[in-house]
Every structure is written in structure tokens, then in C-alpha cells.
Protein backbone atom coordinates (compact mmCIF):
# COMPACT_ATOMS: atom_id res chain seq x y z
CA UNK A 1 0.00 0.00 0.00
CA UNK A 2 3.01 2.22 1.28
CA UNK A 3 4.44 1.53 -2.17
CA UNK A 4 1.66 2.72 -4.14
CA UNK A 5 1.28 5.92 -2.46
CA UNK A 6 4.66 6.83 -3.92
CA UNK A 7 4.50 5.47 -6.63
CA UNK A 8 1.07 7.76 -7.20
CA UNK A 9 3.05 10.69 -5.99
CA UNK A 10 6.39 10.02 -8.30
CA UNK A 11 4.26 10.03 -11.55
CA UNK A 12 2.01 13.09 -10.43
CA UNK A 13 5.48 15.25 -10.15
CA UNK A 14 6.99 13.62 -13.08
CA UNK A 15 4.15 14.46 -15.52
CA UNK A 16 4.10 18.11 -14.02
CA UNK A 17 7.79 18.58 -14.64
CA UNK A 18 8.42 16.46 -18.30
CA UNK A 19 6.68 18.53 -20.12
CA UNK A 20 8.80 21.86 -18.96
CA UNK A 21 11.09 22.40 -22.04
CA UNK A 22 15.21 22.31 -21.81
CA UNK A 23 17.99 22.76 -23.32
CA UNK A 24 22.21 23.09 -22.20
CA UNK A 25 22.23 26.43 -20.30
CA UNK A 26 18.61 27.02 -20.67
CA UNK A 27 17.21 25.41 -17.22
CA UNK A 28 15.73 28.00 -15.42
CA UNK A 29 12.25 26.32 -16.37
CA UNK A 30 12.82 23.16 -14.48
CA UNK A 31 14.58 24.97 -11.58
CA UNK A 32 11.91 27.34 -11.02
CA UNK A 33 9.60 24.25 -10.85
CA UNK A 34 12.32 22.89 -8.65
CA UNK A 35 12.39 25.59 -6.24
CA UNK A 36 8.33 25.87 -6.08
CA UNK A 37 8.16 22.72 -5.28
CA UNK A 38 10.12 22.87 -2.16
CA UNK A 39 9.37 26.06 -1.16
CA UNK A 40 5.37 24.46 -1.25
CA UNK A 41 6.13 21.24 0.67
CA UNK A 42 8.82 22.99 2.90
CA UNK A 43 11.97 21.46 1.97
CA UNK A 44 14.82 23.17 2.22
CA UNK A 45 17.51 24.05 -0.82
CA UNK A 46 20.20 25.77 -1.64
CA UNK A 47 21.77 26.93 -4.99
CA UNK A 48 25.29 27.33 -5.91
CA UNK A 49 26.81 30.38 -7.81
CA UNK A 50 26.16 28.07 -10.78
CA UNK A 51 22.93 27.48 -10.33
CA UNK A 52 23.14 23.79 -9.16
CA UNK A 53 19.67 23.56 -6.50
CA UNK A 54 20.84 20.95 -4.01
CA UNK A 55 17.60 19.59 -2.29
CA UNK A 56 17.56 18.86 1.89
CA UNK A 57 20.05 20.87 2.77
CA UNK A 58 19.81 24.43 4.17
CA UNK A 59 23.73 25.61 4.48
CA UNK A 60 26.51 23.97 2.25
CA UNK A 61 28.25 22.60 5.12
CA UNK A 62 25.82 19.94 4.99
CA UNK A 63 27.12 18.52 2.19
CA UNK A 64 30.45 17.34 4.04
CA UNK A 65 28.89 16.08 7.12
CA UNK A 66 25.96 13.83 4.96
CA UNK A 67 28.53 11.64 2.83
């Protein structure tokens, strides 16, 4: 049952952000979705000075300390 729940939930975010078009330096499509989507189930990013959104983390330090 567990299993189906997610599964239900993986699809329903994967036909929302498919269709959001993309190209080699043209992402900001699928990382605005990115970002609106955490912000509305309060999960916490970052972005680098690249643009690179890492998802559940708040501070970079995090990164060293969760390998």
C-alpha cells in the first residue's frame, strides 16, 4: 500500500515537470519548478553560484557532514 502511495506521488510530479522544455544552459524552467516545489512542501535548498539547487540541505556545510 506504502508503495503505491509513492509510486502515485512520483508520476504526479513527473508528468508536471516532463513537459517543462530544456535545453544546455537554458534550465531556469525546471529549476523554477524545482524551487516551487520545495518552497510548497517545505523542503529546504540551496543553490550554488552556478545554479546547481541541491535539495535537503539548508547551508553547504551539509554537504560534508551527509557523505
Amino acid at each position: 500500500m506504502h508503495f503505491n502511495k509513492i509510486k502515485t506521488q512520483t508520476l504526479s510530479i513527473a508528468e508536471k515537470l516532463l513537459p517543462i522544455p530544456t535545453a544546455p544552459f537554458r534550465e531556469k524552467f525546471v529549476a523554477l519548478f524545482i524551487e516551487s516545489f520545495c518552497n510548497e512542501h517545505l523542503i529546504p535548498y540551496i543553490k550554488d553560484d552556478i545554479g546547481n539547487i541541491f535539495i535537503g540541505i539548508s547551508h553547504f556545510n551539509e554537504l560534508k557532514s551527509k557523505k
